[in-house]
C-alpha atoms as a PDB file:
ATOM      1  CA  UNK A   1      16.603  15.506 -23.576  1.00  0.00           C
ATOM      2  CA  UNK A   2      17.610  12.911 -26.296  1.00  0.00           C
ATOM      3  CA  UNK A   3      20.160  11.909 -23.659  1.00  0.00           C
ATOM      4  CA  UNK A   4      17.412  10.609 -21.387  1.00  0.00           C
ATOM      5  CA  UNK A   5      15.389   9.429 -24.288  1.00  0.00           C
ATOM      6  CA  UNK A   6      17.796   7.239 -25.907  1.00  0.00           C
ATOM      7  CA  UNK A   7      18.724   6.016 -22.104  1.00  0.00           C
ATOM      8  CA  UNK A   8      14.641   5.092 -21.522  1.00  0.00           C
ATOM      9  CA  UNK A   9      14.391   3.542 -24.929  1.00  0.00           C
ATOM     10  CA  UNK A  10      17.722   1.636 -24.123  1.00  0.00           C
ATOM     11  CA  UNK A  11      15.984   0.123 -21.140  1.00  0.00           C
ATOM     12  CA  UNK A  12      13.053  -0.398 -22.941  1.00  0.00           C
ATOM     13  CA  UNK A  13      10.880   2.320 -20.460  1.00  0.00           C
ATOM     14  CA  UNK A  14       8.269   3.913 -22.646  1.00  0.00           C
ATOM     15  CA  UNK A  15       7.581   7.600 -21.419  1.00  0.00           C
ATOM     16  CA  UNK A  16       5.577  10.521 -22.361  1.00  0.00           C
ATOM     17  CA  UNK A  17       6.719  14.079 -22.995  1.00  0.00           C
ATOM     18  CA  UNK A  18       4.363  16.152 -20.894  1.00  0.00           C
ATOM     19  CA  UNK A  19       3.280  19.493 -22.434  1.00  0.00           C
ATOM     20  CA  UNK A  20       4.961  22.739 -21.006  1.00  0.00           C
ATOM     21  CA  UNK A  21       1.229  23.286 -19.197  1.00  0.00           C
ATOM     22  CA  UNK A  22       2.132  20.811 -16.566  1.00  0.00           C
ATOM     23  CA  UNK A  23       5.659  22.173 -15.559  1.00  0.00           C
ATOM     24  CA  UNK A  24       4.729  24.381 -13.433  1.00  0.00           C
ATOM     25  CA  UNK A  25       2.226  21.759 -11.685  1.00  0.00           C
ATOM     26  CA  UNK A  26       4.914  19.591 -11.169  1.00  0.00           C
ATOM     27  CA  UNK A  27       7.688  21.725  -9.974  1.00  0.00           C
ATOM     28  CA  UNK A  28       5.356  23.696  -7.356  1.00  0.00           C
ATOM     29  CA  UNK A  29       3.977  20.238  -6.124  1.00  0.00           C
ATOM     30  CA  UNK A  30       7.921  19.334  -5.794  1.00  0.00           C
ATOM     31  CA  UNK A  31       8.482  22.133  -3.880  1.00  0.00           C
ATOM     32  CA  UNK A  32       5.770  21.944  -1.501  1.00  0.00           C
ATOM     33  CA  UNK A  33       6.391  17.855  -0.301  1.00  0.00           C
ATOM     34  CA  UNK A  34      10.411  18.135  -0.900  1.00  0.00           C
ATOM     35  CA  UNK A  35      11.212  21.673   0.644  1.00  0.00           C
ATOM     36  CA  UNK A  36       8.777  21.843   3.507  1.00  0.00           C
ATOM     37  CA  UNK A  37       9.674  24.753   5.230  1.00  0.00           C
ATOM     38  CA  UNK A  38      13.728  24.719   5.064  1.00  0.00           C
ATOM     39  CA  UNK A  39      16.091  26.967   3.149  1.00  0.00           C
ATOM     40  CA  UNK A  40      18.670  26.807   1.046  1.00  0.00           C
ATOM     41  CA  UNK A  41      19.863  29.740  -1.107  1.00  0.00           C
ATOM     42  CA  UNK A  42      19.671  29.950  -4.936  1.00  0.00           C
ATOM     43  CA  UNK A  43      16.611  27.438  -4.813  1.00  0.00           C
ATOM     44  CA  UNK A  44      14.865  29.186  -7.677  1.00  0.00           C
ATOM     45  CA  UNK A  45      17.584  28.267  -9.905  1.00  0.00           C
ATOM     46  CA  UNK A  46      18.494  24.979  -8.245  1.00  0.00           C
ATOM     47  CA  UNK A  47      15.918  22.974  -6.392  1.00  0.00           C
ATOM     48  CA  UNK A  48      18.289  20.325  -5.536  1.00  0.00           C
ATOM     49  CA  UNK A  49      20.397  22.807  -3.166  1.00  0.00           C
ATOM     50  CA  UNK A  50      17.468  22.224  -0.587  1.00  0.00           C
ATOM     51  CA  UNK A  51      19.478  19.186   0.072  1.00  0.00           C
ATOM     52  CA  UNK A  52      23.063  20.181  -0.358  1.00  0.00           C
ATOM     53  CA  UNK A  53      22.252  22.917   2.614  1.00  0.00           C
ATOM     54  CA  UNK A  54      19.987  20.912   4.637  1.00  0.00           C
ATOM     55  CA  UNK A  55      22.841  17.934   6.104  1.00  0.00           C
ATOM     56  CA  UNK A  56      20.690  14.835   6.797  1.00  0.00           C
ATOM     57  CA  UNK A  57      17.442  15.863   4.879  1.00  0.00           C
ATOM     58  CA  UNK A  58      18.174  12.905   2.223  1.00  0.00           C
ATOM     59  CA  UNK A  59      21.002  10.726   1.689  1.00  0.00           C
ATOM     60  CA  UNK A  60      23.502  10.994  -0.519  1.00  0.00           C
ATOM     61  CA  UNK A  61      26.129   9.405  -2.852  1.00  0.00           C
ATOM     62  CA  UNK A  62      26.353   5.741  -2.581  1.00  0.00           C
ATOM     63  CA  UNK A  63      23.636   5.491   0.541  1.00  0.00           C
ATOM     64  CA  UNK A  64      21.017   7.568  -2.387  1.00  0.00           C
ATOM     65  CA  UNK A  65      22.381   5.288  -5.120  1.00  0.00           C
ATOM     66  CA  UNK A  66      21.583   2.434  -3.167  1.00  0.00           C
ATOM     67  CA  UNK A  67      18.097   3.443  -1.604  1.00  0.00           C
ATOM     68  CA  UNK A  68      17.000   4.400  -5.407  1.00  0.00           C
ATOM     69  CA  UNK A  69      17.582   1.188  -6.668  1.00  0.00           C
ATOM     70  CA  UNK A  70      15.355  -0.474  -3.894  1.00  0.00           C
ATOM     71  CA  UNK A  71      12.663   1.108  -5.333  1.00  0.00           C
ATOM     72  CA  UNK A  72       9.745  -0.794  -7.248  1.00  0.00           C
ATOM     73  CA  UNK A  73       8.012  -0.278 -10.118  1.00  0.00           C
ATOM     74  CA  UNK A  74       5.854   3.199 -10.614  1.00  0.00           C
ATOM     75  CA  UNK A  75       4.906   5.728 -12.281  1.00  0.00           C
ATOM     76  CA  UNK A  76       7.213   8.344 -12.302  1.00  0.00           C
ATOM     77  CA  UNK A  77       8.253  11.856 -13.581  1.00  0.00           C
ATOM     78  CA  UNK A  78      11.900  13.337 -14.815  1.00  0.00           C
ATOM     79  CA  UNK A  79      12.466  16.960 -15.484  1.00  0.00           C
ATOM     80  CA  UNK A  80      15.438  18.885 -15.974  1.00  0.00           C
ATOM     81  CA  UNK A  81      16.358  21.954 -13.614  1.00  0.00           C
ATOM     82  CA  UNK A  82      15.143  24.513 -16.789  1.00  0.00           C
ATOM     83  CA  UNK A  83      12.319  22.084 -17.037  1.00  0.00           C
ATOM     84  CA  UNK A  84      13.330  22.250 -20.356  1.00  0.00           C
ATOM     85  CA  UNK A  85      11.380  18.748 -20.581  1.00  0.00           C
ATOM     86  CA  UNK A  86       9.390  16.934 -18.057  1.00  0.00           C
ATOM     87  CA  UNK A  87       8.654  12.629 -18.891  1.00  0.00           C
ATOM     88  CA  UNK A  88       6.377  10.704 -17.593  1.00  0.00           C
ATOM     89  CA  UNK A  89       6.883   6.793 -17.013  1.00  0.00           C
ATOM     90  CA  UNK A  90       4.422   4.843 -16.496  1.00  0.00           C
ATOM     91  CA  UNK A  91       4.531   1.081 -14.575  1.00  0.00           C
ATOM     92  CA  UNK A  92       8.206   0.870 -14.955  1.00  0.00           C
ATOM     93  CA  UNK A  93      11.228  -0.594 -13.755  1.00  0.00           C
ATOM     94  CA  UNK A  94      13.153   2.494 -12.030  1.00  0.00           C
ATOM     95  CA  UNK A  95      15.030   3.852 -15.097  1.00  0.00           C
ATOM     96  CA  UNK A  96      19.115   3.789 -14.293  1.00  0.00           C
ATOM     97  CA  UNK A  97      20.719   7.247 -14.956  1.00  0.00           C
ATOM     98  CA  UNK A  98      24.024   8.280 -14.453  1.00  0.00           C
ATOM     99  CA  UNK A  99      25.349  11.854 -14.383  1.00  0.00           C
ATOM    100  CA  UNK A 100      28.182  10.706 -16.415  1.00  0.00           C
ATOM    101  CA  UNK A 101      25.748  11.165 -19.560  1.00  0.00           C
ATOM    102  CA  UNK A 102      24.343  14.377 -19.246  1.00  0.00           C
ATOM    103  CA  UNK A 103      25.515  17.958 -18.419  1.00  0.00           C
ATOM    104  CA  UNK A 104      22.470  18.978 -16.354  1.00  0.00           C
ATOM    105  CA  UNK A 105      20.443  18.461 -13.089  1.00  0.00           C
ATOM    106  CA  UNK A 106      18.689  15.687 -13.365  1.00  0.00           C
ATOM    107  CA  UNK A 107      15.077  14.541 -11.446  1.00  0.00           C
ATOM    108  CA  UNK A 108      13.380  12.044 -11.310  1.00  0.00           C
ATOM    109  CA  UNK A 109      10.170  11.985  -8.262  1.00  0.00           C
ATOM    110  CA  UNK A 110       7.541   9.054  -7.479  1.00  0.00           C
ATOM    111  CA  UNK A 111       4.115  10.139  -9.812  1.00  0.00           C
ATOM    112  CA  UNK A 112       2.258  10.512  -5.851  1.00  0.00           C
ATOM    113  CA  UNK A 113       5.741  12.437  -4.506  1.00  0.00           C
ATOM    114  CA  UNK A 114       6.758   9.890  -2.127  1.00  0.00           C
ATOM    115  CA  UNK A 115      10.400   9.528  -3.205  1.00  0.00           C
ATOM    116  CA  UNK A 116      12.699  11.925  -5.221  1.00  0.00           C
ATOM    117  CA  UNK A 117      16.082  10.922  -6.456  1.00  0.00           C
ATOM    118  CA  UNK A 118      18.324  14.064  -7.907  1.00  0.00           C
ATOM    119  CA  UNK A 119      21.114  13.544  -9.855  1.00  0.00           C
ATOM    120  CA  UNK A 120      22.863  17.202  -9.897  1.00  0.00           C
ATOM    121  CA  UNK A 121      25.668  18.658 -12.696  1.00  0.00           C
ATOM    122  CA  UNK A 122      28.298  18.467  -9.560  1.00  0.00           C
ATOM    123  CA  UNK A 123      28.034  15.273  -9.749  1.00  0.00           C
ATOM    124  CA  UNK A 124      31.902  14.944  -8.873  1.00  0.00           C
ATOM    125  CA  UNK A 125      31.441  16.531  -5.655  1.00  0.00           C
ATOM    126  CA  UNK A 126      27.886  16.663  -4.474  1.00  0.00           C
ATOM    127  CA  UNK A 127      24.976  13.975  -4.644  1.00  0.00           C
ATOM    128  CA  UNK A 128      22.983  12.207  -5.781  1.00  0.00           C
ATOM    129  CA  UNK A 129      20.191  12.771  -3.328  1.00  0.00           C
ATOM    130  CA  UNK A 130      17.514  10.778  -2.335  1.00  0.00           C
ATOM    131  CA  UNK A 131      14.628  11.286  -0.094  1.00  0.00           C
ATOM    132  CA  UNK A 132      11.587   9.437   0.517  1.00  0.00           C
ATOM    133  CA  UNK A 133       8.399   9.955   2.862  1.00  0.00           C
END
């Protein structure tokens, strides 16, 4: 997590680490608006394969890159796949992350769920995703 801190702080985005109570809250309410009914296997251990198996269910690479950075300003969560951490922003510019800095799967999800953008560890070959309602 000090990865991602030092990168908000950097950017001057002020977050809050959410206790572990709201984890679970978070990821179910991901699953629910982001996996709607499709499959993909493994998902318990890696929600972001909902898009890797699911071709046209959110873009990816450059096209998510892009359609990320269009977004504006809001409050916003980002968790790790072990939800080892989950922060909340608050008002902010969209934070920029890169895969290049970390060694995990990486989310980051619109506070009211409209938008997700996942950054996952095969970065090299697969993603980012993005998908927006």
């Amino acid at each position: 997590m000090e990865n991602i801190t030092s990168r908000l702080k950097n950017q001057n985005i002020d977050y809050v680490e959410l206790p572990e109570k709201d984890f679970s809250k978070i990821r179910n309410l991901w699953l629910k608006k982001f996996t709607n009914g499709y499959k993909a296997p493994h998902l318990d251990r890696y929600l972001w394969h909902i898009f890797s198996f699911n071709d046209g269910l959110a873009a990816e690479g450059e096209n998510a890159k892009n359609e990320y950075k269009k977004q504006y300003p809001c409050d916003l969560f980002i968790f790790n796949e072990r939800f080892d951490y989950c922060l909340k922003i608050e008002k902010s510019a969209i934070p920029d992350i890169k895969m290049d800095d970390f060694i995990d799967d990486i989310y980051i999800v619109h506070a009211n769920y409209r938008w997700t953008y996942v950054i996952p560890h095969e970065n090299d070959s697969m993603g980012p995703y993005f998908k927006k309602f």
